[in-house]
C-alpha atoms as a PDB file:
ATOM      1  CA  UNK A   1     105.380 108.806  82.175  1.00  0.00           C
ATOM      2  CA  UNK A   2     104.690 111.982  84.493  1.00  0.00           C
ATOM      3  CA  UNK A   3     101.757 112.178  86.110  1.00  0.00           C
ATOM      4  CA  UNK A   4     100.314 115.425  85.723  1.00  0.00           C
ATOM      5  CA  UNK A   5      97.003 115.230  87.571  1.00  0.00           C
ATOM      6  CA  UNK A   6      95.327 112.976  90.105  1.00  0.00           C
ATOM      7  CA  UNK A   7      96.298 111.095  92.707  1.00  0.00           C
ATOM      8  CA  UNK A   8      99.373 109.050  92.140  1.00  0.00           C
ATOM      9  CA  UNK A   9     101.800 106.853  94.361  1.00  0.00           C
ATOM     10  CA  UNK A  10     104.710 104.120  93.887  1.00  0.00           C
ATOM     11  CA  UNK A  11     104.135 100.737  95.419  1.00  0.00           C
ATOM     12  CA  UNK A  12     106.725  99.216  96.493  1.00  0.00           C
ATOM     13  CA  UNK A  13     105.976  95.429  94.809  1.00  0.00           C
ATOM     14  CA  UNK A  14     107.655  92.231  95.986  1.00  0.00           C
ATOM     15  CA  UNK A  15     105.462  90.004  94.527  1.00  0.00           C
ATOM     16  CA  UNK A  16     104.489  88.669  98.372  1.00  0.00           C
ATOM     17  CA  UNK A  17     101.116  89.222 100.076  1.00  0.00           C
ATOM     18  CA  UNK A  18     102.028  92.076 101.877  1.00  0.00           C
ATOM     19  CA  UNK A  19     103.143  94.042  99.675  1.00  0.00           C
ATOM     20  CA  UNK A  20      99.798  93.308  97.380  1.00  0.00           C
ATOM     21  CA  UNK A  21      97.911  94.169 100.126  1.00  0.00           C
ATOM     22  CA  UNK A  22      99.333  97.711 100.266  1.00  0.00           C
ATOM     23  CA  UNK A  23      98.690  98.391  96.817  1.00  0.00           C
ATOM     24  CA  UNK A  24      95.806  97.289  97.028  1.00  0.00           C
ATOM     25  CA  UNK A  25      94.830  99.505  99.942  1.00  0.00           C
ATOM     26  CA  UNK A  26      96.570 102.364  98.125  1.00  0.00           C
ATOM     27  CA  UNK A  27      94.206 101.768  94.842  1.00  0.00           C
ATOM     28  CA  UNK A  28      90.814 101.883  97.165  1.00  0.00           C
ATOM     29  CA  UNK A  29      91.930 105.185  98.423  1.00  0.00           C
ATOM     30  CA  UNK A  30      91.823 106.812  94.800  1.00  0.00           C
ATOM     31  CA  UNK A  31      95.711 106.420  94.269  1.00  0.00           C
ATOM     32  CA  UNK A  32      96.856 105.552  90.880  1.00  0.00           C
ATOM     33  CA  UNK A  33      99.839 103.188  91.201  1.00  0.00           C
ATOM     34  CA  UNK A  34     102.983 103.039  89.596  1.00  0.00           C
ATOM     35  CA  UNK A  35     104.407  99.651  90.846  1.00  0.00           C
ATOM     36  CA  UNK A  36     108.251  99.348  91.307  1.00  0.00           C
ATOM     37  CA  UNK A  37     109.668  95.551  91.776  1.00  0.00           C
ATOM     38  CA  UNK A  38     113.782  95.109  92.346  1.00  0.00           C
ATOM     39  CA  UNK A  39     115.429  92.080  90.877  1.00  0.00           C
ATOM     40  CA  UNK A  40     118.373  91.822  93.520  1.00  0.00           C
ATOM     41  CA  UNK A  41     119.019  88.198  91.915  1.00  0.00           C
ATOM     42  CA  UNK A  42     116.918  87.041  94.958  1.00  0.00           C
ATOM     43  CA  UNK A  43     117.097  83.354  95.577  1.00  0.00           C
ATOM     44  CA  UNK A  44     113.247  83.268  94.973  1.00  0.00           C
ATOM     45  CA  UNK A  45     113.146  85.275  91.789  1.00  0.00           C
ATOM     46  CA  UNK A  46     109.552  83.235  91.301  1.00  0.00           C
ATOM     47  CA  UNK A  47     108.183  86.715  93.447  1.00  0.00           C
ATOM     48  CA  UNK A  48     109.117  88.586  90.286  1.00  0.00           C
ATOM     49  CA  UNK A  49     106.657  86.600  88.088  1.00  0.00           C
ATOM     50  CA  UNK A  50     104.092  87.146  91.133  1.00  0.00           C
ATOM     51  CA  UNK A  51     104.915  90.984  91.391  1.00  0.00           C
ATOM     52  CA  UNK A  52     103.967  91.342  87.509  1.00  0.00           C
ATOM     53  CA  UNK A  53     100.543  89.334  87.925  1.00  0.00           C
ATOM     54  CA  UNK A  54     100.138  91.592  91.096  1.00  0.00           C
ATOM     55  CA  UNK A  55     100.966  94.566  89.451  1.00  0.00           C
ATOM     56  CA  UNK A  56      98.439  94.012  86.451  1.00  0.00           C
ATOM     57  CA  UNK A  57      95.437  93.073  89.241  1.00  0.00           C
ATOM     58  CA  UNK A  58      96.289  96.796  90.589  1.00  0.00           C
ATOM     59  CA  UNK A  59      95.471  97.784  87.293  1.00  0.00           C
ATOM     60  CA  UNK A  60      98.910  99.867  87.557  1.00  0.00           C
ATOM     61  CA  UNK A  61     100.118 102.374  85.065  1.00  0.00           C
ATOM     62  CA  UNK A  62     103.480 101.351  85.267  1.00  0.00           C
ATOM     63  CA  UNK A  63     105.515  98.150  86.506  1.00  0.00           C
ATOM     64  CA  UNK A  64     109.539  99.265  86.817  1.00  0.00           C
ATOM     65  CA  UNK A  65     111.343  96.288  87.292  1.00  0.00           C
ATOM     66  CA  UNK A  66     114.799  96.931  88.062  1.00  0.00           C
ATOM     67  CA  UNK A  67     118.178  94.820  88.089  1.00  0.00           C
ATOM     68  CA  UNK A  68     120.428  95.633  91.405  1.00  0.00           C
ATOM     69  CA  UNK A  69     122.499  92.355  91.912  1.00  0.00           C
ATOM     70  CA  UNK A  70     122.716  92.466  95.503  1.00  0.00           C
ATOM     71  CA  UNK A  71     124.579  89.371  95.339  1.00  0.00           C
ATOM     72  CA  UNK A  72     127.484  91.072  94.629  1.00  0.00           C
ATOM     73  CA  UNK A  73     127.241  92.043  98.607  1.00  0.00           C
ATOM     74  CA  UNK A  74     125.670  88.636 100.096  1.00  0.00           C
ATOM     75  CA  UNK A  75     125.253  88.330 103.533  1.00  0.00           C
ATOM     76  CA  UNK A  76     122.320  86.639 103.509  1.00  0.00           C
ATOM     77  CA  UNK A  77     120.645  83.981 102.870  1.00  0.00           C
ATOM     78  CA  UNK A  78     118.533  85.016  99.890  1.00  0.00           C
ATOM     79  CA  UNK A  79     121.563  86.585  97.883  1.00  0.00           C
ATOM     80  CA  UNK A  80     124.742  84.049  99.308  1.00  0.00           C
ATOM     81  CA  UNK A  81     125.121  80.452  99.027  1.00  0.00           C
ATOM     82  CA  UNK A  82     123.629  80.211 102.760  1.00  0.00           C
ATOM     83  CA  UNK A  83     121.028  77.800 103.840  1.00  0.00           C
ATOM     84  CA  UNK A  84     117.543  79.170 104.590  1.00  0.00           C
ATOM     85  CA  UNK A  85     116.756  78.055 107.784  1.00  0.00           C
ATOM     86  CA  UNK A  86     113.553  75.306 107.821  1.00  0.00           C
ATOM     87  CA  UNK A  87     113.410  74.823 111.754  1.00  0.00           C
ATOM     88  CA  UNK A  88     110.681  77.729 112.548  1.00  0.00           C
ATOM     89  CA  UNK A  89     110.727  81.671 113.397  1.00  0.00           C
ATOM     90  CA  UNK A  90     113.169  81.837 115.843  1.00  0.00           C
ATOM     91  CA  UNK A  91     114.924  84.930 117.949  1.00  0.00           C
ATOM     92  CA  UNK A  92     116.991  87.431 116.862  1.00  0.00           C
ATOM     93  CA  UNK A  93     117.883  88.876 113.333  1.00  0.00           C
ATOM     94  CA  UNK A  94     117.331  85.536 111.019  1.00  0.00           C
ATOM     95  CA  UNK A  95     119.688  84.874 108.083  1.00  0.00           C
ATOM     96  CA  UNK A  96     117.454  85.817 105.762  1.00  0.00           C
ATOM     97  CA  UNK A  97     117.553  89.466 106.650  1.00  0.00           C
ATOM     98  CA  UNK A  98     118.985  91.355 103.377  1.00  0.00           C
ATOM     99  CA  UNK A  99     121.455  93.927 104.606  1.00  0.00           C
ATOM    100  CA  UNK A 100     119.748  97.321 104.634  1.00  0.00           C
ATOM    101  CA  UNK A 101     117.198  96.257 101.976  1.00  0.00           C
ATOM    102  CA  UNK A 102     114.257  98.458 102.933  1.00  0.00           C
ATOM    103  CA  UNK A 103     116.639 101.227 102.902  1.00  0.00           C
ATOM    104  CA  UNK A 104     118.021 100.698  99.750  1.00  0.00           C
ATOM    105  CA  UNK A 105     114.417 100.316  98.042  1.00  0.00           C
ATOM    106  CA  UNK A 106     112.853 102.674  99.517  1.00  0.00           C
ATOM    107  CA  UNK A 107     115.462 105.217  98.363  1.00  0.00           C
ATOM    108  CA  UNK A 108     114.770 104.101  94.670  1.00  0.00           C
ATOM    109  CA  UNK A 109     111.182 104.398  95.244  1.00  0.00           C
ATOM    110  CA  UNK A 110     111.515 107.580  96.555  1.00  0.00           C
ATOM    111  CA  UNK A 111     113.807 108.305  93.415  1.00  0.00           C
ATOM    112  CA  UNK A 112     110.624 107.319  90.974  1.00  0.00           C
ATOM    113  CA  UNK A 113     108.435 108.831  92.938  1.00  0.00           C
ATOM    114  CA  UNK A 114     109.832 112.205  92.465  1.00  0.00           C
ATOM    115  CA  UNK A 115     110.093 111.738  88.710  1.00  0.00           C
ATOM    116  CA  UNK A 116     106.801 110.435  88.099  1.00  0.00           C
ATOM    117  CA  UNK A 117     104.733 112.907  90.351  1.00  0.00           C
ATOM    118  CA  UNK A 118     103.530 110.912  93.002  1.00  0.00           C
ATOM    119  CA  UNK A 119     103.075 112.235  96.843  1.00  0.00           C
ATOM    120  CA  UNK A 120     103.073 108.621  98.551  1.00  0.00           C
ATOM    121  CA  UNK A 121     105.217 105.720  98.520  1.00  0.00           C
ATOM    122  CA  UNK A 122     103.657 102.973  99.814  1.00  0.00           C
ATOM    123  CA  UNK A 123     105.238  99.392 101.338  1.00  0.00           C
ATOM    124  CA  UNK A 124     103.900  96.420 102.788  1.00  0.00           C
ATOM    125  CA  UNK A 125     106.035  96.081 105.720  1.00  0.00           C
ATOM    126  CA  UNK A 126     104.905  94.728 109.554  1.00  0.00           C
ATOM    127  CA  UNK A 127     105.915  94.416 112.795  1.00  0.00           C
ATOM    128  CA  UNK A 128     103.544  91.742 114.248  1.00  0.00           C
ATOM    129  CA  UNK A 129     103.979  88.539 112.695  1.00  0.00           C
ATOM    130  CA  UNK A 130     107.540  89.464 110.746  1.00  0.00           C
ATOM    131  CA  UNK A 131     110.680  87.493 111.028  1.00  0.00           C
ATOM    132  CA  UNK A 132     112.385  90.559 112.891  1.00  0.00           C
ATOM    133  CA  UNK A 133     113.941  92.306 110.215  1.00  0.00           C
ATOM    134  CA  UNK A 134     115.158  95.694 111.503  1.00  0.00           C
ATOM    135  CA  UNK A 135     113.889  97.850 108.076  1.00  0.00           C
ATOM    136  CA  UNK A 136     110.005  96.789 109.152  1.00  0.00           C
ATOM    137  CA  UNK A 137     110.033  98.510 112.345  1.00  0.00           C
ATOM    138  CA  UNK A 138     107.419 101.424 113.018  1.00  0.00           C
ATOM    139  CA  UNK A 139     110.651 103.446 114.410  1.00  0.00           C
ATOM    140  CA  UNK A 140     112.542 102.986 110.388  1.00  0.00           C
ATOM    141  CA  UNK A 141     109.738 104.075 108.895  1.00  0.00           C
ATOM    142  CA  UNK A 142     109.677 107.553 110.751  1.00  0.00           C
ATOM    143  CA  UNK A 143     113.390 107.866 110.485  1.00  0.00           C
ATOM    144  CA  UNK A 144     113.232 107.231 106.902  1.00  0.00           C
ATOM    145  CA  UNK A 145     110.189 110.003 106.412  1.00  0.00           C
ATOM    146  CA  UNK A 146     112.149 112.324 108.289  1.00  0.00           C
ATOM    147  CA  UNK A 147     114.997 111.464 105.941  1.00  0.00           C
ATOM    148  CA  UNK A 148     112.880 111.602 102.619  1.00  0.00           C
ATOM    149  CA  UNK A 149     112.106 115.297 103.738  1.00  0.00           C
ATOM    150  CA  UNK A 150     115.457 116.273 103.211  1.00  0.00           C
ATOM    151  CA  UNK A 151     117.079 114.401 100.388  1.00  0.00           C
ATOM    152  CA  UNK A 152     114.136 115.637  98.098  1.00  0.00           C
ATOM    153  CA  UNK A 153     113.617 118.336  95.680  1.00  0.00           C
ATOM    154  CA  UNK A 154     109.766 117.920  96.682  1.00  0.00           C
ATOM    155  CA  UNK A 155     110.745 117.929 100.541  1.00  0.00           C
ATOM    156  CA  UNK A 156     112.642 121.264 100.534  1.00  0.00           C
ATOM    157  CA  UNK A 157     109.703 123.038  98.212  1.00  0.00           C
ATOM    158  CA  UNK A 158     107.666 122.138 101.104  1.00  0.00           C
ATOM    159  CA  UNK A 159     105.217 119.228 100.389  1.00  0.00           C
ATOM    160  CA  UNK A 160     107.480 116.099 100.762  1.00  0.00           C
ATOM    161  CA  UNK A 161     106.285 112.631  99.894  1.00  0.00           C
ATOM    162  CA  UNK A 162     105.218 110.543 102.289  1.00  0.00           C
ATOM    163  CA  UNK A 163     105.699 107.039 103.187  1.00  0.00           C
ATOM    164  CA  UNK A 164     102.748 105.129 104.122  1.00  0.00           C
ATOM    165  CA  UNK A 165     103.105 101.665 105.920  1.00  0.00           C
ATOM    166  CA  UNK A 166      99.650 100.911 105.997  1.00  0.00           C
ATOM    167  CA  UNK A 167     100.243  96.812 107.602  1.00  0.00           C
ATOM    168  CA  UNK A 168     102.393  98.111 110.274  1.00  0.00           C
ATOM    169  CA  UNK A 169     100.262  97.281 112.851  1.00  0.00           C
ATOM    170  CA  UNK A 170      98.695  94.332 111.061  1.00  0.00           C
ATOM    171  CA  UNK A 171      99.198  90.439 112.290  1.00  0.00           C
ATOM    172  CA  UNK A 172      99.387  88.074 109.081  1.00  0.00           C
ATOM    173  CA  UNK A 173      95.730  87.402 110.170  1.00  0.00           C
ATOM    174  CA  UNK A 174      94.389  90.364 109.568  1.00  0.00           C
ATOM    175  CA  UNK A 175      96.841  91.077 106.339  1.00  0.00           C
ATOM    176  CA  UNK A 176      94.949  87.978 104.834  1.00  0.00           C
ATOM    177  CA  UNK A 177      91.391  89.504 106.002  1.00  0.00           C
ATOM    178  CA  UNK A 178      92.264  92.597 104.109  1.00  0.00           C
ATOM    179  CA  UNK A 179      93.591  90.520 100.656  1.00  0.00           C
ATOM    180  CA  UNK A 180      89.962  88.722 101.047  1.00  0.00           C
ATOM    181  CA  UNK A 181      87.875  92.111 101.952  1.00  0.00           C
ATOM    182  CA  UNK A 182      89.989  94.358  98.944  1.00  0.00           C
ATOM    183  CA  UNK A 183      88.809  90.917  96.117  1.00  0.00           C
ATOM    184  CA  UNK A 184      92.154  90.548  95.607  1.00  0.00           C
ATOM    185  CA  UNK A 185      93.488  86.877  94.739  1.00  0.00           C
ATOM    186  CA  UNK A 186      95.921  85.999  97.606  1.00  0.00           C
ATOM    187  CA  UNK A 187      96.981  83.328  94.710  1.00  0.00           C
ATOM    188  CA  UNK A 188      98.605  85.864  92.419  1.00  0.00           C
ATOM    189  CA  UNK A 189     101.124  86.374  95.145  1.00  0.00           C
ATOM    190  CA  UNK A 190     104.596  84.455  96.462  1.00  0.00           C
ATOM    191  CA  UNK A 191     105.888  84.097  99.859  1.00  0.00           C
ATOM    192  CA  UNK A 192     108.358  81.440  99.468  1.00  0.00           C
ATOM    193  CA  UNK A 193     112.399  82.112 100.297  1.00  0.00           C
ATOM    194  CA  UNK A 194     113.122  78.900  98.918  1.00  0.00           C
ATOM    195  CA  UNK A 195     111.427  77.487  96.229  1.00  0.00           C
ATOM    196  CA  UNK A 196     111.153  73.993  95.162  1.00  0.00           C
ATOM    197  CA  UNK A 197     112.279  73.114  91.681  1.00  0.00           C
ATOM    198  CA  UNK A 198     108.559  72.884  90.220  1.00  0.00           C
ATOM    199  CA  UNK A 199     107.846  75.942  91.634  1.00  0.00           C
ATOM    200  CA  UNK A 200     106.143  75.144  95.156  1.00  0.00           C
ATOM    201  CA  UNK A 201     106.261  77.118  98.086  1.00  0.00           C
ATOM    202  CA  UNK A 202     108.622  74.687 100.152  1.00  0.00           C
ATOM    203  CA  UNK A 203     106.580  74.765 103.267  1.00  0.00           C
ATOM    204  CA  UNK A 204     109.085  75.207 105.902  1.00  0.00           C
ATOM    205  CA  UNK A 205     110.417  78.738 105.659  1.00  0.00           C
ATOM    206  CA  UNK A 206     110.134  81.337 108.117  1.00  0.00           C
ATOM    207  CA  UNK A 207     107.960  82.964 105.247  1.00  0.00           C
ATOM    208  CA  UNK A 208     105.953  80.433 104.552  1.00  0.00           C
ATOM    209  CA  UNK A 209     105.017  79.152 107.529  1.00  0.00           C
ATOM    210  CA  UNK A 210     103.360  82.995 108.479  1.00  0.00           C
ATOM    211  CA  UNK A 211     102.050  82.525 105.514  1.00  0.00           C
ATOM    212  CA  UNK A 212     100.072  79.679 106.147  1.00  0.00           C
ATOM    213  CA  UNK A 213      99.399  80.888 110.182  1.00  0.00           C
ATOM    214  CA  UNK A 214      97.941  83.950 108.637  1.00  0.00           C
ATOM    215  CA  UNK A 215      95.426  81.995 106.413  1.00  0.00           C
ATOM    216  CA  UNK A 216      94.756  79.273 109.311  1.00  0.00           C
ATOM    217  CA  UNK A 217      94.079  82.419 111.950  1.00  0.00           C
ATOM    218  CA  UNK A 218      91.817  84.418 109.192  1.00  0.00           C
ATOM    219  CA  UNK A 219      89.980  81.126 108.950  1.00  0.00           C
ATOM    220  CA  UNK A 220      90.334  81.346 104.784  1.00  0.00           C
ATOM    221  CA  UNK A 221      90.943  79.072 102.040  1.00  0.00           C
ATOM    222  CA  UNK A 222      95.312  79.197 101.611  1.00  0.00           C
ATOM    223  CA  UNK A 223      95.502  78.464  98.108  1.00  0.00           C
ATOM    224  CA  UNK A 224      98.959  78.318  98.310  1.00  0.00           C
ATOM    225  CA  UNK A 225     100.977  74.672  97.394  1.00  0.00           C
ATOM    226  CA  UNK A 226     103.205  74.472  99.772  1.00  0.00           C
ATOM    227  CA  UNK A 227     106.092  71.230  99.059  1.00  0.00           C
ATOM    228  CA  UNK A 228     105.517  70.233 103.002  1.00  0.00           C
ATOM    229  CA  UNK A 229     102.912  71.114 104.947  1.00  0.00           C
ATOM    230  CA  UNK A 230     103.746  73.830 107.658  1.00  0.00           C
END
Protein backbone atom coordinates (compact mmCIF):
# COMPACT_ATOMS: atom_id res chain seq x y z
CA UNK A 1 0.00 0.00 0.00
CA UNK A 2 3.11 2.50 0.12
CA UNK A 3 3.46 4.74 -2.35
CA UNK A 4 6.83 4.78 -3.55
CA UNK A 5 6.81 7.32 -6.37
CA UNK A 6 4.58 10.11 -7.63
CA UNK A 7 2.51 12.37 -6.27
CA UNK A 8 0.25 11.07 -3.59
CA UNK A 9 -2.23 12.62 -0.93
CA UNK A 10 -5.16 11.43 1.55
CA UNK A 11 -8.55 12.96 1.04
CA UNK A 12 -10.32 13.37 3.66
CA UNK A 13 -13.96 11.80 2.22
CA UNK A 14 -17.33 12.48 3.84
CA UNK A 15 -19.30 11.49 1.19
CA UNK A 16 -20.74 15.42 0.98
CA UNK A 17 -20.00 17.86 -1.86
CA UNK A 18 -17.31 19.48 -0.33
CA UNK A 19 -15.34 17.14 0.44
CA UNK A 20 -15.70 15.64 -3.39
CA UNK A 21 -14.82 18.76 -4.53
CA UNK A 22 -11.41 18.68 -2.81
CA UNK A 23 -10.52 15.48 -4.14
CA UNK A 24 -11.40 16.31 -6.99
CA UNK A 25 -9.25 19.43 -7.10
CA UNK A 26 -6.46 17.34 -5.56
CA UNK A 27 -6.71 14.67 -8.64
CA UNK A 28 -6.44 17.70 -11.41
CA UNK A 29 -3.30 18.76 -9.75
CA UNK A 30 -1.50 15.30 -10.52
CA UNK A 31 -2.17 13.90 -6.90
CA UNK A 32 -2.97 10.31 -6.62
CA UNK A 33 -5.58 9.89 -3.86
CA UNK A 34 -5.90 7.61 -1.18
CA UNK A 35 -9.44 8.41 0.19
CA UNK A 36 -10.07 7.98 3.99
CA UNK A 37 -13.98 8.01 5.14
CA UNK A 38 -14.78 7.63 9.23
CA UNK A 39 -17.85 5.74 10.23
CA UNK A 40 -18.47 7.64 13.66
CA UNK A 41 -22.05 5.83 13.61
CA UNK A 42 -23.18 9.24 12.15
CA UNK A 43 -26.89 9.70 12.14
CA UNK A 44 -26.65 9.98 8.26
CA UNK A 45 -24.49 6.96 7.62
CA UNK A 46 -26.22 7.24 3.85
CA UNK A 47 -22.74 9.73 3.30
CA UNK A 48 -20.81 6.50 3.67
CA UNK A 49 -22.49 4.86 0.61
CA UNK A 50 -21.88 8.42 -1.15
CA UNK A 51 -18.14 8.59 0.04
CA UNK A 52 -17.53 5.03 -1.71
CA UNK A 53 -19.27 6.16 -5.12
CA UNK A 54 -17.14 9.40 -4.61
CA UNK A 55 -14.17 7.69 -3.91
CA UNK A 56 -14.38 5.32 -7.08
CA UNK A 57 -15.21 8.69 -9.46
CA UNK A 58 -11.63 9.92 -8.00
CA UNK A 59 -10.43 6.92 -9.44
CA UNK A 60 -8.64 6.46 -5.87
CA UNK A 61 -6.12 3.83 -5.03
CA UNK A 62 -7.42 3.23 -1.81
CA UNK A 63 -10.82 3.89 0.16
CA UNK A 64 -10.05 3.32 4.24
CA UNK A 65 -13.17 3.29 5.83
CA UNK A 66 -12.84 3.28 9.42
CA UNK A 67 -15.21 2.48 12.52
CA UNK A 68 -14.74 5.22 15.51
CA UNK A 69 -18.19 5.16 17.35
CA UNK A 70 -18.26 8.61 18.37
CA UNK A 71 -21.48 7.94 19.87
CA UNK A 72 -19.99 6.64 22.68
CA UNK A 73 -19.19 10.60 23.42
CA UNK A 74 -22.52 12.31 21.93
CA UNK A 75 -22.95 15.74 22.26
CA UNK A 76 -24.41 16.33 19.26
CA UNK A 77 -26.89 16.02 17.26
CA UNK A 78 -25.55 13.62 14.64
CA UNK A 79 -24.14 11.03 17.27
CA UNK A 80 -26.98 11.63 20.45
CA UNK A 81 -30.58 11.17 20.44
CA UNK A 82 -30.88 15.13 19.80
CA UNK A 83 -33.12 16.70 17.31
CA UNK A 84 -31.52 18.26 14.21
CA UNK A 85 -32.71 21.52 14.06
CA UNK A 86 -35.20 22.20 10.72
CA UNK A 87 -35.85 26.05 11.42
CA UNK A 88 -32.78 27.52 9.20
CA UNK A 89 -28.90 28.45 9.78
CA UNK A 90 -29.04 30.28 12.71
CA UNK A 91 -26.19 32.02 15.15
CA UNK A 92 -23.82 30.56 17.13
CA UNK A 93 -22.28 26.96 17.34
CA UNK A 94 -25.46 24.74 16.00
CA UNK A 95 -26.17 21.33 17.57
CA UNK A 96 -24.94 19.60 14.97
CA UNK A 97 -21.36 20.55 15.58
CA UNK A 98 -19.44 17.09 16.41
CA UNK A 99 -17.13 17.80 19.30
CA UNK A 100 -13.62 18.30 17.95
CA UNK A 101 -14.35 16.26 14.79
CA UNK A 102 -11.97 17.92 12.34
CA UNK A 103 -9.40 17.43 14.89
CA UNK A 104 -9.89 14.03 15.48
CA UNK A 105 -9.91 13.17 11.57
CA UNK A 106 -7.50 15.03 10.58
CA UNK A 107 -5.12 13.39 13.08
CA UNK A 108 -6.01 9.91 11.49
CA UNK A 109 -5.46 11.29 8.16
CA UNK A 110 -2.37 12.58 9.05
CA UNK A 111 -1.69 9.03 10.64
CA UNK A 112 -2.30 7.34 6.92
CA UNK A 113 -0.72 9.79 5.37
CA UNK A 114 2.55 9.11 6.91
CA UNK A 115 2.24 5.38 6.29
CA UNK A 116 1.23 5.49 2.84
CA UNK A 117 3.75 8.22 1.55
CA UNK A 118 1.74 11.02 0.80
CA UNK A 119 2.91 14.90 1.33
CA UNK A 120 -0.76 16.46 1.39
CA UNK A 121 -3.82 15.87 3.21
CA UNK A 122 -6.49 17.40 1.75
CA UNK A 123 -10.25 18.43 3.31
CA UNK A 124 -13.18 20.06 2.07
CA UNK A 125 -13.82 22.43 4.77
CA UNK A 126 -15.25 26.38 4.41
CA UNK A 127 -15.80 29.30 6.09
CA UNK A 128 -18.34 31.18 3.87
CA UNK A 129 -21.49 29.48 3.67
CA UNK A 130 -20.76 26.80 6.77
CA UNK A 131 -22.98 26.31 9.71
CA UNK A 132 -20.15 27.82 12.05
CA UNK A 133 -18.41 24.91 13.12
CA UNK A 134 -15.19 25.99 14.88
CA UNK A 135 -12.79 23.00 13.08
CA UNK A 136 -13.59 24.89 9.45
CA UNK A 137 -12.02 28.04 10.34
CA UNK A 138 -8.95 29.37 8.21
CA UNK A 139 -7.25 30.05 11.83
CA UNK A 140 -7.67 25.69 12.73
CA UNK A 141 -6.30 24.90 9.77
CA UNK A 142 -2.92 26.82 10.43
CA UNK A 143 -2.89 25.73 14.00
CA UNK A 144 -3.34 22.26 13.00
CA UNK A 145 -0.32 22.55 10.18
CA UNK A 146 1.75 23.99 12.70
CA UNK A 147 0.78 21.04 14.87
CA UNK A 148 1.24 18.29 12.08
CA UNK A 149 4.93 19.65 11.90
CA UNK A 150 5.66 18.41 15.13
CA UNK A 151 3.80 15.24 15.91
CA UNK A 152 5.37 13.71 12.65
CA UNK A 153 8.21 11.55 11.84
CA UNK A 154 8.05 13.39 8.29
CA UNK A 155 7.81 16.92 10.10
CA UNK A 156 10.98 16.58 12.23
CA UNK A 157 13.08 15.03 9.02
CA UNK A 158 12.21 18.28 7.61
CA UNK A 159 9.54 18.06 4.81
CA UNK A 160 6.23 17.82 6.82
CA UNK A 161 2.91 17.15 5.16
CA UNK A 162 0.81 19.67 4.48
CA UNK A 163 -2.76 20.34 4.84
CA UNK A 164 -4.47 21.86 2.01
CA UNK A 165 -8.04 23.44 2.46
CA UNK A 166 -8.52 24.27 -0.95
CA UNK A 167 -12.72 25.59 -0.37
CA UNK A 168 -11.72 27.74 2.43
CA UNK A 169 -12.50 30.71 0.86
CA UNK A 170 -15.23 29.24 -1.32
CA UNK A 171 -19.20 30.22 -0.90
CA UNK A 172 -21.42 26.98 -1.64
CA UNK A 173 -21.85 28.85 -5.00
CA UNK A 174 -18.77 28.65 -6.18
CA UNK A 175 -18.10 24.97 -4.46
CA UNK A 176 -20.97 23.85 -6.90
CA UNK A 177 -19.22 25.83 -9.96
CA UNK A 178 -16.12 23.88 -9.26
CA UNK A 179 -18.14 20.16 -8.93
CA UNK A 180 -19.66 21.31 -12.52
CA UNK A 181 -16.16 22.75 -14.05
CA UNK A 182 -13.95 19.41 -12.47
CA UNK A 183 -17.15 16.83 -14.55
CA UNK A 184 -17.76 15.57 -11.45
CA UNK A 185 -21.48 14.32 -10.66
CA UNK A 186 -22.68 16.54 -7.74
CA UNK A 187 -25.29 13.40 -7.59
CA UNK A 188 -22.79 10.87 -6.30
CA UNK A 189 -22.60 12.97 -3.20
CA UNK A 190 -24.85 13.42 0.29
CA UNK A 191 -25.47 16.42 2.27
CA UNK A 192 -28.29 15.41 4.35
CA UNK A 193 -27.98 15.32 8.52
CA UNK A 194 -31.17 13.73 8.63
CA UNK A 195 -32.32 11.46 6.26
CA UNK A 196 -35.73 10.38 5.45
CA UNK A 197 -36.53 6.71 5.69
CA UNK A 198 -36.40 6.13 1.74
CA UNK A 199 -33.36 7.75 1.63
CA UNK A 200 -34.18 11.54 0.69
CA UNK A 201 -32.36 14.42 1.63
CA UNK A 202 -35.07 15.83 4.17
CA UNK A 203 -34.97 19.33 2.89
CA UNK A 204 -34.85 21.34 5.95
CA UNK A 205 -31.43 20.90 7.49
CA UNK A 206 -28.94 23.43 7.99
CA UNK A 207 -27.01 21.17 5.39
CA UNK A 208 -29.34 20.88 3.06
CA UNK A 209 -30.68 23.95 2.70
CA UNK A 210 -26.77 25.36 1.64
CA UNK A 211 -26.99 22.76 -0.33
CA UNK A 212 -29.70 23.74 -2.36
CA UNK A 213 -28.63 27.85 -2.01
CA UNK A 214 -25.39 26.76 -3.50
CA UNK A 215 -27.04 25.11 -6.61
CA UNK A 216 -29.83 28.01 -6.85
CA UNK A 217 -26.77 30.82 -6.65
CA UNK A 218 -24.47 28.70 -9.28
CA UNK A 219 -27.59 28.79 -11.41
CA UNK A 220 -27.21 24.66 -11.97
CA UNK A 221 -29.39 21.79 -12.19
CA UNK A 222 -29.59 20.39 -8.03
CA UNK A 223 -30.17 16.91 -8.70
CA UNK A 224 -30.60 16.32 -5.31
CA UNK A 225 -34.35 14.87 -3.87
CA UNK A 226 -34.84 16.68 -1.19
CA UNK A 227 -38.26 15.24 1.17
CA UNK A 228 -39.39 19.19 1.40
CA UNK A 229 -38.40 21.69 -0.62
CA UNK A 230 -35.88 24.22 1.03
Amino acid sequence: MVAHNGKFAVVLLSGGLDSMVAGGLAREAGYRLFALSIDYNQRHRLELQAAARVASALNAISHIVLPLDLTAFGGSALTADIAVPKGGVGEGIPVTYVPARNTIFLSLTLGLAEVVGANDVFIGVNALDYSGYPDCRPEFIDAFQKMAALATKAGVEGHPIRINAPLQHMSKADIVREADRLGLDAGLSWSCYDPTPDGSHCGLCDSCRLRSKGFVEAGLPDPTVYAKKP
